[in-house]
N, C-alpha and C. Protein backbone atom coordinates (compact mmCIF):
# COMPACT_ATOMS: atom_id res chain seq x y z
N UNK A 1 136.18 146.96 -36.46
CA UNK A 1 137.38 146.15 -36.30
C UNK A 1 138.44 146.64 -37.27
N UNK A 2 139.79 146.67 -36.80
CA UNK A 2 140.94 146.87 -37.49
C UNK A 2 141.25 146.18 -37.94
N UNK A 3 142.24 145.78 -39.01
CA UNK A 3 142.60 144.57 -39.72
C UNK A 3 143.64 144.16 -39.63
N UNK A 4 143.70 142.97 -38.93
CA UNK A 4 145.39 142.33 -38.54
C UNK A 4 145.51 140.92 -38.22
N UNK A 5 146.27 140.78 -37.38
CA UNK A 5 146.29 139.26 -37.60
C UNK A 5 145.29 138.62 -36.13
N UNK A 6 145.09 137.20 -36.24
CA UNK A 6 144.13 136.58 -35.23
C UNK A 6 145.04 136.27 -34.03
N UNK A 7 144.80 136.34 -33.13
CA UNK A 7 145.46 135.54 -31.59
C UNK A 7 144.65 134.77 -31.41
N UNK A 8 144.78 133.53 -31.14
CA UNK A 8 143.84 132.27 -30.76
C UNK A 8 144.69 132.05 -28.97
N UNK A 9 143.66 132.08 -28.30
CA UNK A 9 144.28 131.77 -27.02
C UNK A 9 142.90 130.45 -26.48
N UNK A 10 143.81 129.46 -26.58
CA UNK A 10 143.29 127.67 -26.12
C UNK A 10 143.58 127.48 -24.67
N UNK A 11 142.06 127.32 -23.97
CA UNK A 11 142.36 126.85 -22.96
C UNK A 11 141.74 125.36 -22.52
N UNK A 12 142.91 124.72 -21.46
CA UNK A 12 141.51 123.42 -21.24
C UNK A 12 141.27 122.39 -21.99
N UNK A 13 142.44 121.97 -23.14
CA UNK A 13 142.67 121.06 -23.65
C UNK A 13 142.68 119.83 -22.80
N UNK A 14 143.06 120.14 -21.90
CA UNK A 14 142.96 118.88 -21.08
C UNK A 14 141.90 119.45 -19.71
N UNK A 15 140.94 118.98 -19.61
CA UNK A 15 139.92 119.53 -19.04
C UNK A 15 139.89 119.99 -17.65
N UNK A 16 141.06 119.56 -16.95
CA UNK A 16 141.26 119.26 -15.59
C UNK A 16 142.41 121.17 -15.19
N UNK A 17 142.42 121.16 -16.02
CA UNK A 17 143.68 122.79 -15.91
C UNK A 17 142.68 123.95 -16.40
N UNK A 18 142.79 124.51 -15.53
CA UNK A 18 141.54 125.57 -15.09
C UNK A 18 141.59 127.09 -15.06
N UNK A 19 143.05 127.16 -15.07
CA UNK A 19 144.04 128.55 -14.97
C UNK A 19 143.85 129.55 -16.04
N UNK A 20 143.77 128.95 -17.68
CA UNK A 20 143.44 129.74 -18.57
C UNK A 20 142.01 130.14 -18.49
N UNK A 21 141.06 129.41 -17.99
CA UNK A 21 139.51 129.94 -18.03
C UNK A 21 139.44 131.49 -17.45
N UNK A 22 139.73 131.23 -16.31
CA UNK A 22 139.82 132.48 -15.84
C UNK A 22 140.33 134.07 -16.72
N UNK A 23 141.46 134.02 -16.67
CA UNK A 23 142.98 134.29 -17.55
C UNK A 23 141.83 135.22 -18.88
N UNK A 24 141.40 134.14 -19.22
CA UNK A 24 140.46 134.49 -20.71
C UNK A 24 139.96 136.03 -20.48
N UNK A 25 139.07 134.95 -19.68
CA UNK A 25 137.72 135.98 -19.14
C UNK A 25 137.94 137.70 -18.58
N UNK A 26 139.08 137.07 -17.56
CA UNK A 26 139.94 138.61 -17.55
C UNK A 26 140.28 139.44 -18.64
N UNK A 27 141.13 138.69 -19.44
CA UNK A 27 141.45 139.43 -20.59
C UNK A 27 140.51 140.26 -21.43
N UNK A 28 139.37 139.62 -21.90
CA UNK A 28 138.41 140.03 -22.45
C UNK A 28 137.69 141.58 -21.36
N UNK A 29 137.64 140.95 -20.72
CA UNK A 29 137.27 142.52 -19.33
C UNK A 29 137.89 143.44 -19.53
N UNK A 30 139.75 143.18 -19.70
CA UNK A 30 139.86 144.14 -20.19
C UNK A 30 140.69 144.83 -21.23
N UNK A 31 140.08 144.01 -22.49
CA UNK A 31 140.77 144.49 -23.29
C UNK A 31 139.82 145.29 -24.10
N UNK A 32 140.90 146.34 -25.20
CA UNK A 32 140.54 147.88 -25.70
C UNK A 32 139.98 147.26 -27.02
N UNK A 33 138.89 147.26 -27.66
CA UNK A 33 138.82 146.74 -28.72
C UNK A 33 139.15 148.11 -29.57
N UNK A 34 138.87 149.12 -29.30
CA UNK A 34 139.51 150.44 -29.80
C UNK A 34 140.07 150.70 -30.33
N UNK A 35 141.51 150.19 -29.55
CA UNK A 35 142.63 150.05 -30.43
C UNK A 35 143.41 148.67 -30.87
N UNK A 36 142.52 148.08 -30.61
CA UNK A 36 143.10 146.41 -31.07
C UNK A 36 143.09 146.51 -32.75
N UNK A 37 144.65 145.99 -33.04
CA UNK A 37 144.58 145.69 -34.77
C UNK A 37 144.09 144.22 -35.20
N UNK A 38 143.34 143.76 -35.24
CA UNK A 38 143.15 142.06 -35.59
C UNK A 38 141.59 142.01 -34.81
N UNK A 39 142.08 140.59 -34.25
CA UNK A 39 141.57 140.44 -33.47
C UNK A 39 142.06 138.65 -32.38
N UNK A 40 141.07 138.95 -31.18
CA UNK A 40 141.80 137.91 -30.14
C UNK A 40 140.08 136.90 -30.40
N UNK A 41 140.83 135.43 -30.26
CA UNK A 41 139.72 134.61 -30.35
C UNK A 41 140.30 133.59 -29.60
N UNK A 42 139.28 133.49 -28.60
CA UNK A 42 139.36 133.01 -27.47
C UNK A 42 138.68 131.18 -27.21
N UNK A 43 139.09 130.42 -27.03
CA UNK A 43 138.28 129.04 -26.51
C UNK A 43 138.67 129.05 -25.61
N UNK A 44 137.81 129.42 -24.36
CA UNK A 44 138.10 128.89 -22.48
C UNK A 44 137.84 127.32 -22.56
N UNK A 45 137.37 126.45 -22.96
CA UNK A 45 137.25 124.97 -22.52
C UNK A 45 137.50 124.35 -23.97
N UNK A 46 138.38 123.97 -24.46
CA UNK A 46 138.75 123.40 -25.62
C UNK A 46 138.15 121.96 -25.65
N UNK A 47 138.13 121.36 -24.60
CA UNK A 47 137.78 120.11 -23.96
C UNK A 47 136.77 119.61 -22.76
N UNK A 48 135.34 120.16 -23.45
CA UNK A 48 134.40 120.65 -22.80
C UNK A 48 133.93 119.32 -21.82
N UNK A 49 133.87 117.83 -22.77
CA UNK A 49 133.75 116.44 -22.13
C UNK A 49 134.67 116.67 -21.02
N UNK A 50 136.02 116.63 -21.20
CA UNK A 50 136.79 116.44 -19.63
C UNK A 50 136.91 117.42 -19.00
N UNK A 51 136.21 118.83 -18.89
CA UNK A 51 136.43 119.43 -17.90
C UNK A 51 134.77 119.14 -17.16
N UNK A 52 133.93 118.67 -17.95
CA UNK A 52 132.77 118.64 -17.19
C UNK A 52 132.62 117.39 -16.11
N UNK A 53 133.51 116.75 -16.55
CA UNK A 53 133.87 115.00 -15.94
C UNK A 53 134.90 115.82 -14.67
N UNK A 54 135.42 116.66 -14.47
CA UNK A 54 137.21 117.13 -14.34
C UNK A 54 138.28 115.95 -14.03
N UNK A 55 138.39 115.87 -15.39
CA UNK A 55 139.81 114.83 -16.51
C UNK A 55 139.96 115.59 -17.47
N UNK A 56 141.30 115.39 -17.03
CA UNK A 56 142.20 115.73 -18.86
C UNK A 56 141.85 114.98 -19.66
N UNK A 57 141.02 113.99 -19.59
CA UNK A 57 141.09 113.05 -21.04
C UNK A 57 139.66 113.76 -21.52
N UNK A 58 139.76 113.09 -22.89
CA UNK A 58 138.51 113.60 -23.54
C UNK A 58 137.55 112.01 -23.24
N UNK A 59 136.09 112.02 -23.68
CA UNK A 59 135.31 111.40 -23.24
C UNK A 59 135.46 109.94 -23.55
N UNK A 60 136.33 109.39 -24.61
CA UNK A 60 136.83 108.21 -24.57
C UNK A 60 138.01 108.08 -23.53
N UNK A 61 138.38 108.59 -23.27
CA UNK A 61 139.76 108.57 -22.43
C UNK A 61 141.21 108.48 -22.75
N UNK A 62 141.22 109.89 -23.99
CA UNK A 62 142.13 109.64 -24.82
C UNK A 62 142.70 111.32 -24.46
N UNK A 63 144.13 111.45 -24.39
CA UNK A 63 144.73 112.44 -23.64
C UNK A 63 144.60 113.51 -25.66
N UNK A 64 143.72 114.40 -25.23
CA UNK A 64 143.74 115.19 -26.59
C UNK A 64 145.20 115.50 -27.37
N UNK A 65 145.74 116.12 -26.57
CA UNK A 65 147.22 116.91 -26.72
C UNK A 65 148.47 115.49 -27.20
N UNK A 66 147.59 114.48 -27.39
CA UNK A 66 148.67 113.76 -27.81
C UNK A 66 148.23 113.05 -28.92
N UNK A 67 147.11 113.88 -29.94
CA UNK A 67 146.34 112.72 -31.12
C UNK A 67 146.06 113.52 -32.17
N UNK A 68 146.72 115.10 -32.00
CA UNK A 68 146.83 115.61 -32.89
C UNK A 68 147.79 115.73 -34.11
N UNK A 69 147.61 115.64 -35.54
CA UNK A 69 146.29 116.69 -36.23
C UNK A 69 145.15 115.66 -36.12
N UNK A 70 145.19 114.79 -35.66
CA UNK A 70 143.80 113.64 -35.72
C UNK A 70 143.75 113.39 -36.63
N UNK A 71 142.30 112.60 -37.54
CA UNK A 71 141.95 111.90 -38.74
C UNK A 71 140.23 112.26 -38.92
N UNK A 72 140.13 112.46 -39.89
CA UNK A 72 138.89 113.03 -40.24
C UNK A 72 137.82 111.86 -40.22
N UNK A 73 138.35 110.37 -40.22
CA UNK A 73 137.89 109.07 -40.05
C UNK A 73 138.08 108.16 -39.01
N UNK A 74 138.77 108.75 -37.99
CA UNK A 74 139.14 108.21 -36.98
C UNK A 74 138.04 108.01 -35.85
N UNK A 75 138.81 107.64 -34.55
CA UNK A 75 137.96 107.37 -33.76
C UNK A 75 137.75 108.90 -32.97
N UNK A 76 136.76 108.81 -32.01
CA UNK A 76 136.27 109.80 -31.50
C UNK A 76 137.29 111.31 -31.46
N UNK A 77 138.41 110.92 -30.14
CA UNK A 77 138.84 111.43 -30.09
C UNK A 77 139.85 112.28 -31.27
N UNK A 78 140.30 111.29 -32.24
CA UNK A 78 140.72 111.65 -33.53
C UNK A 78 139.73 112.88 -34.22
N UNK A 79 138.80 112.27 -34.44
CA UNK A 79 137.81 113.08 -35.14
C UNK A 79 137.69 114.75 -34.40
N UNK A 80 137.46 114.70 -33.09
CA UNK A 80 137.62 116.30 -32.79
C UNK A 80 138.84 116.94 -32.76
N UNK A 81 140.05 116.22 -32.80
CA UNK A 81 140.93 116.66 -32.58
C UNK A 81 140.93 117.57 -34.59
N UNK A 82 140.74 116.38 -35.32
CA UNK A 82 140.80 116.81 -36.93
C UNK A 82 139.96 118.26 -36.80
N UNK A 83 139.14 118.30 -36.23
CA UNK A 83 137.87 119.21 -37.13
C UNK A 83 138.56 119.81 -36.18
N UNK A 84 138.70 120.42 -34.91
CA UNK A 84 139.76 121.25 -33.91
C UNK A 84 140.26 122.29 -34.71
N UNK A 85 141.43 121.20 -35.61
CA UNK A 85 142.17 121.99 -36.37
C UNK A 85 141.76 122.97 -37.35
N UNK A 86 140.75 122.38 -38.46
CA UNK A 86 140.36 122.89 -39.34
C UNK A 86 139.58 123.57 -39.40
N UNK A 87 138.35 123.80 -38.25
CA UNK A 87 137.19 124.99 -38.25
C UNK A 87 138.03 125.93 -37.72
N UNK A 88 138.95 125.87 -36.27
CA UNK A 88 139.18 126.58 -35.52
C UNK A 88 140.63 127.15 -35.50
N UNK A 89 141.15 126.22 -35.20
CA UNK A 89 142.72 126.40 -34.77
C UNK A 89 143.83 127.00 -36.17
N UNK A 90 143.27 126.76 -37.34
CA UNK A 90 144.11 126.90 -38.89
C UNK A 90 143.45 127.92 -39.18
N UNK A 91 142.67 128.93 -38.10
CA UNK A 91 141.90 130.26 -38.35
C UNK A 91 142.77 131.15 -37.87
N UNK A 92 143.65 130.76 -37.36
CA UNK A 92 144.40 132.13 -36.26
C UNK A 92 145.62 131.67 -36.80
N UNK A 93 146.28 132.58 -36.79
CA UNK A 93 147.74 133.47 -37.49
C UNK A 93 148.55 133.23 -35.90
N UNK A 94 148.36 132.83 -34.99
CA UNK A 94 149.23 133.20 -33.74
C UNK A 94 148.41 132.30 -32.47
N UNK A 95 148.84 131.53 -31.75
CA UNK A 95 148.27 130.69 -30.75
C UNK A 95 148.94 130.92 -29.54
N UNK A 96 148.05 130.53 -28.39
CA UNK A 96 148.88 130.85 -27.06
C UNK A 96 147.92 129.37 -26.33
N UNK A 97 148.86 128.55 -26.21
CA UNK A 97 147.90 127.58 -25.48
C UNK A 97 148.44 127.57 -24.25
N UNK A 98 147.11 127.45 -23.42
CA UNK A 98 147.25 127.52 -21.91
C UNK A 98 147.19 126.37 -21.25
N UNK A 99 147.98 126.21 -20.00
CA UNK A 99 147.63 124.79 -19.74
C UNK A 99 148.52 125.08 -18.18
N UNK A 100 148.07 123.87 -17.23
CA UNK A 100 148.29 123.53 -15.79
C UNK A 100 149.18 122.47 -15.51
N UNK A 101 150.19 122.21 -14.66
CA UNK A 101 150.53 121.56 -14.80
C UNK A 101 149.69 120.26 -14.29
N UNK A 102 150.40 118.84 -14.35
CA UNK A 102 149.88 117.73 -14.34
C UNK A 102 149.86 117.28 -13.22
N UNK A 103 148.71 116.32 -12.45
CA UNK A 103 148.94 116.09 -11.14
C UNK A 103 150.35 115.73 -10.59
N UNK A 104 150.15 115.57 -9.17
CA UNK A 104 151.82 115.05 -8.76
C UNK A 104 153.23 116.41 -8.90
N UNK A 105 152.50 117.14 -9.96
CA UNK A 105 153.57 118.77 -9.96
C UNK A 105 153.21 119.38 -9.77
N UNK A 106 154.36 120.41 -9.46
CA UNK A 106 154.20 121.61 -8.93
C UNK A 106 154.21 122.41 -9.99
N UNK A 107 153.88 123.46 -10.42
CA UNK A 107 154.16 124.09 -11.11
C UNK A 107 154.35 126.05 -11.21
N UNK A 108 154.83 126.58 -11.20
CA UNK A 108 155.13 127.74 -11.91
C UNK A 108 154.33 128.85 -12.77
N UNK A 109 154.56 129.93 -13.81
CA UNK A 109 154.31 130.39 -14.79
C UNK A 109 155.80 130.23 -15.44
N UNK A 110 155.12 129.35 -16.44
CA UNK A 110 156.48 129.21 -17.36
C UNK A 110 155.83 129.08 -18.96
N UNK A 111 156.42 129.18 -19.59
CA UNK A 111 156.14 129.03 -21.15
C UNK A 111 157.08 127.77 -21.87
N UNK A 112 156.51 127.41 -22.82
CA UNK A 112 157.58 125.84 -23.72
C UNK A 112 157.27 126.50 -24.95
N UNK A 113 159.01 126.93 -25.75
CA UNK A 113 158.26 127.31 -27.10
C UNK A 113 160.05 127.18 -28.21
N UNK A 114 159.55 127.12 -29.09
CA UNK A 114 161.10 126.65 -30.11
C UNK A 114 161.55 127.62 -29.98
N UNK A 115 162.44 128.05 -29.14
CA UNK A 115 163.02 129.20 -28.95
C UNK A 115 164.28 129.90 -30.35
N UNK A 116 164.07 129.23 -31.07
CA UNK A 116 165.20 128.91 -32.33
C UNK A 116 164.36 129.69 -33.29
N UNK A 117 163.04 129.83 -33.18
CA UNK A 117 161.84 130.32 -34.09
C UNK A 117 161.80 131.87 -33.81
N UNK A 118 162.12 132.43 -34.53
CA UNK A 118 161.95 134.26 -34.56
C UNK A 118 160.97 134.38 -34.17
N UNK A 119 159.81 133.68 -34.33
CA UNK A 119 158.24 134.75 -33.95
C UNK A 119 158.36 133.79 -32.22
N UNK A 120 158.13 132.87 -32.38
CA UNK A 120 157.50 132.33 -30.96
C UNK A 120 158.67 132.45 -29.85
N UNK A 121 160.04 132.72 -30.40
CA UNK A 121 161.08 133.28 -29.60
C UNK A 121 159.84 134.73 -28.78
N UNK A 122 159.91 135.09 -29.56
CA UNK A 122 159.33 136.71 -29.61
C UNK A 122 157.92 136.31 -28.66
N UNK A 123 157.24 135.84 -29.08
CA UNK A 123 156.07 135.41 -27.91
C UNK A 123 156.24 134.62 -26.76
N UNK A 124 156.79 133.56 -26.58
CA UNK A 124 157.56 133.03 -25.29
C UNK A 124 158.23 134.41 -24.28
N UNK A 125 158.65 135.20 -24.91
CA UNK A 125 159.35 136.79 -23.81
C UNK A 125 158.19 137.87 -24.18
N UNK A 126 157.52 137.82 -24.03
CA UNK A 126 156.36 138.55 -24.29
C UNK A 126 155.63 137.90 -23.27
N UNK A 127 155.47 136.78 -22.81
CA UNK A 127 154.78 136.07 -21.82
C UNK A 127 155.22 137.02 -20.20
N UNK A 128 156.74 137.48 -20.20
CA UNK A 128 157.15 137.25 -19.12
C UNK A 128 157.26 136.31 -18.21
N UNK A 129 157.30 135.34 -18.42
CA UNK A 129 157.06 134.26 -17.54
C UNK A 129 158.15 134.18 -16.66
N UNK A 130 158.43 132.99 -15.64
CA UNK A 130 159.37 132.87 -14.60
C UNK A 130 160.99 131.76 -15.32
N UNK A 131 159.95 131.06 -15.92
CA UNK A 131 160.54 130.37 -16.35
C UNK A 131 160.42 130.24 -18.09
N UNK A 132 161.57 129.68 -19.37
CA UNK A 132 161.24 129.55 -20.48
C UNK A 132 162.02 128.32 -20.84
N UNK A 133 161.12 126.94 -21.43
CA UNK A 133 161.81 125.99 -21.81
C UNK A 133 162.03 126.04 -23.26
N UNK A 134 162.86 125.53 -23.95
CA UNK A 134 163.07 125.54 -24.93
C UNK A 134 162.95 124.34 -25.31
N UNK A 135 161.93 123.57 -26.49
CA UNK A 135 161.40 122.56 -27.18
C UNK A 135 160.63 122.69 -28.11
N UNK A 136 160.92 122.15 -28.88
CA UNK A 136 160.09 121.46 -30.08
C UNK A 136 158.73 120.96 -29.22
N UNK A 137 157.75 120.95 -29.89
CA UNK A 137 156.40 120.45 -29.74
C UNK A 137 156.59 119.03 -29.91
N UNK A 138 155.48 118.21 -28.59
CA UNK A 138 155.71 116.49 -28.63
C UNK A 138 154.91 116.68 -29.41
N UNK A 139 155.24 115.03 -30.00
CA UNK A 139 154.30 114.89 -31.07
C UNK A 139 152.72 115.02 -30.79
N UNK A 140 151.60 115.10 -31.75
CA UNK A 140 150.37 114.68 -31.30
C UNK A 140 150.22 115.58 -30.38
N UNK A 141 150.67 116.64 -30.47
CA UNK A 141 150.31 117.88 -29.42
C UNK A 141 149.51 119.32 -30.34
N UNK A 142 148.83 119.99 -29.67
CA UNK A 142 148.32 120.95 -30.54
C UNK A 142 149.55 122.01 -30.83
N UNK A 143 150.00 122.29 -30.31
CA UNK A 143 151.41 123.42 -30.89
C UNK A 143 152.17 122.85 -31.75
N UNK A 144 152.59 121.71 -31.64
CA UNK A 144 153.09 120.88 -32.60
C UNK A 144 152.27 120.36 -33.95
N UNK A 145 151.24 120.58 -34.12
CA UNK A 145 150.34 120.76 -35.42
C UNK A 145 150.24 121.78 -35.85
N UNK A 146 150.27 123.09 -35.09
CA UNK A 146 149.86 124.50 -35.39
C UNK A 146 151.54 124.46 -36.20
N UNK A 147 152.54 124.21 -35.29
CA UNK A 147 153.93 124.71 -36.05
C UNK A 147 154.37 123.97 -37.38
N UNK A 148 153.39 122.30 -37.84
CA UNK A 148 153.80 122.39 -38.57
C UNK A 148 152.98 122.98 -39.40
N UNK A 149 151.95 123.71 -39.39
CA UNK A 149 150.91 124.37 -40.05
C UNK A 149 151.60 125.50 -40.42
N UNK A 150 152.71 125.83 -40.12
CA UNK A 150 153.37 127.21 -39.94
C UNK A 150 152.72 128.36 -38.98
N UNK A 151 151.86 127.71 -38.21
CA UNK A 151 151.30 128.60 -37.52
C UNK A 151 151.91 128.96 -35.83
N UNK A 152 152.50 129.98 -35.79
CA UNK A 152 153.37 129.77 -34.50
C UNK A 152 152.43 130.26 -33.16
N UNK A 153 153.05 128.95 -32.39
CA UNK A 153 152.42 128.57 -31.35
C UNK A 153 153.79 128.89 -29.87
N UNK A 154 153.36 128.83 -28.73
CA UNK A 154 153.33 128.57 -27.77
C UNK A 154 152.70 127.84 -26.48
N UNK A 155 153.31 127.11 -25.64
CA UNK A 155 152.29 126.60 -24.71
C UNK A 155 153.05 127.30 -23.42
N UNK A 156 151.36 127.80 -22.72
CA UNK A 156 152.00 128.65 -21.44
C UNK A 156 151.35 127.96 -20.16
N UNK A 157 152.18 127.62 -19.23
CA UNK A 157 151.54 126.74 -17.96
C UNK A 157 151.32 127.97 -17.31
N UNK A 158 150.15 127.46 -16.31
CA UNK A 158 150.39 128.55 -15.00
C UNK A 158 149.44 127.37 -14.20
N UNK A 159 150.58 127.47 -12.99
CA UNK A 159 150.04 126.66 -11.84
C UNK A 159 149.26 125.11 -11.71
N UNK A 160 148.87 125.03 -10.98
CA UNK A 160 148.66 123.38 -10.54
C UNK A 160 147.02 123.39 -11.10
N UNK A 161 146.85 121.66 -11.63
CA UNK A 161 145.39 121.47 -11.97
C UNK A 161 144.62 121.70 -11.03
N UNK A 162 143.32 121.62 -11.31
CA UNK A 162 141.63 122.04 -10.52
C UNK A 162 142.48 122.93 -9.69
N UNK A 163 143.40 123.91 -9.66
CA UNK A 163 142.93 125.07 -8.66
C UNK A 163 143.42 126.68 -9.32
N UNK A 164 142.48 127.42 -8.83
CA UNK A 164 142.57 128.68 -9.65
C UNK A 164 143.86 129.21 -8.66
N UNK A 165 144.70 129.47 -9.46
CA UNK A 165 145.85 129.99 -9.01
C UNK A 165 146.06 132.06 -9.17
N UNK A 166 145.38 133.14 -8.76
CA UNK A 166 145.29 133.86 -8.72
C UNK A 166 146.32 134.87 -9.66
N UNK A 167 147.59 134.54 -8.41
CA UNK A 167 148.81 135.04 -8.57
C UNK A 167 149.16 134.84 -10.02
N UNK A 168 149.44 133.81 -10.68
CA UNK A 168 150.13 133.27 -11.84
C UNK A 168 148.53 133.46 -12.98
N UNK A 169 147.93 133.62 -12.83
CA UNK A 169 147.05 134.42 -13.52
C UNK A 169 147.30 135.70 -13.62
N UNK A 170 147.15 136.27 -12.71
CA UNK A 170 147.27 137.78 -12.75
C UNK A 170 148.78 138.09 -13.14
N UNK A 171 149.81 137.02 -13.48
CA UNK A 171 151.10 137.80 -13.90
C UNK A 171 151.21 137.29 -15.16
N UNK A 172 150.25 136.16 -15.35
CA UNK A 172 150.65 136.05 -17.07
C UNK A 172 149.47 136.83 -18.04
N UNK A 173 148.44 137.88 -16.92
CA UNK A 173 148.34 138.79 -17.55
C UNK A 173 148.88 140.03 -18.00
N UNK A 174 149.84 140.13 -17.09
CA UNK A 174 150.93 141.91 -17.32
C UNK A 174 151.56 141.70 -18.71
């Protein structure tokens, strides 16, 4: 291994968006470890309770992406969201969270990222995506913990929940 910085790519925070699993798995197929400087660290199911249920909520029925950084004393969902952060997510130098859109939408390949931010400017157009929103992280969201961690984040949609969307996979791999 070369020595550089970590890519953390999160998928499946909400268990029901299925698009990054795939996405991963590809990536890993085919990527050069050869010439990779760092390295890429991957979670395909961040939210292993609700994708095995297929719900976005986690097993209390608490929407993850909105209870972060959590509490190390809290209730369930709190509690993984805390340790989330601290085994895993405050390990990587650079995040790409993946995600589907929500029932009832349609959705795209698009990216949401503080476009005001030099680095995640820089990773939001690196996505290529179709679309690029520009926002601050909601609260209680994992990008929005990572950024105030200083850890720059992005969140990248591709396509509609429970269905593997091919196309928008295969372009937010180029």
């Amino acid at each position: 291994m070369h020595p550089g910085p970590v890519l953390g790519l999160i998928s499946a925070i909400h268990g029901n968006e299925l698009n990054g699993i795939p996405l991963i798995h590809q990536l890993f197929r085919d990527l050069n470890v050869e010439t990779l400087r760092g390295a890429v660290v991957a979670i395909p199911v961040a939210n292993p309770h609700g994708y095995q249920r297929n719900t976005r909520y986690y097993s209390d029925g608490t929407d993850l992406n909105r209870v972060f950084p959590g509490k190390s004393n809290g209730n369930c969902s709190q509690v993984f969201c805390w340790r989330f952060l601290k085994r895993v997510a405050f390990k990587m130098d650079y995040v790409i969270d993946l995600h589907t859109a929500s029932f009832g939408r349609r959705n795209s390949l698009y990216v949401r990222a503080d476009m005001t931010h030099e680095v995640t400017h820089r990773m939001a157009r690196l996505q290529n995506p179709q679309i690029i929103v520009h926002n601050s992280a909601p609260d209680g969201s994992l990008r929005g913990a990572l950024m105030a961690k200083g850890i720059p984040a992005v969140t990248v949609e591709i396509g509609d929940p429970q269905v593997f969307h091919k196309r928008f996979i295969e372009d937010a791999l180029k």
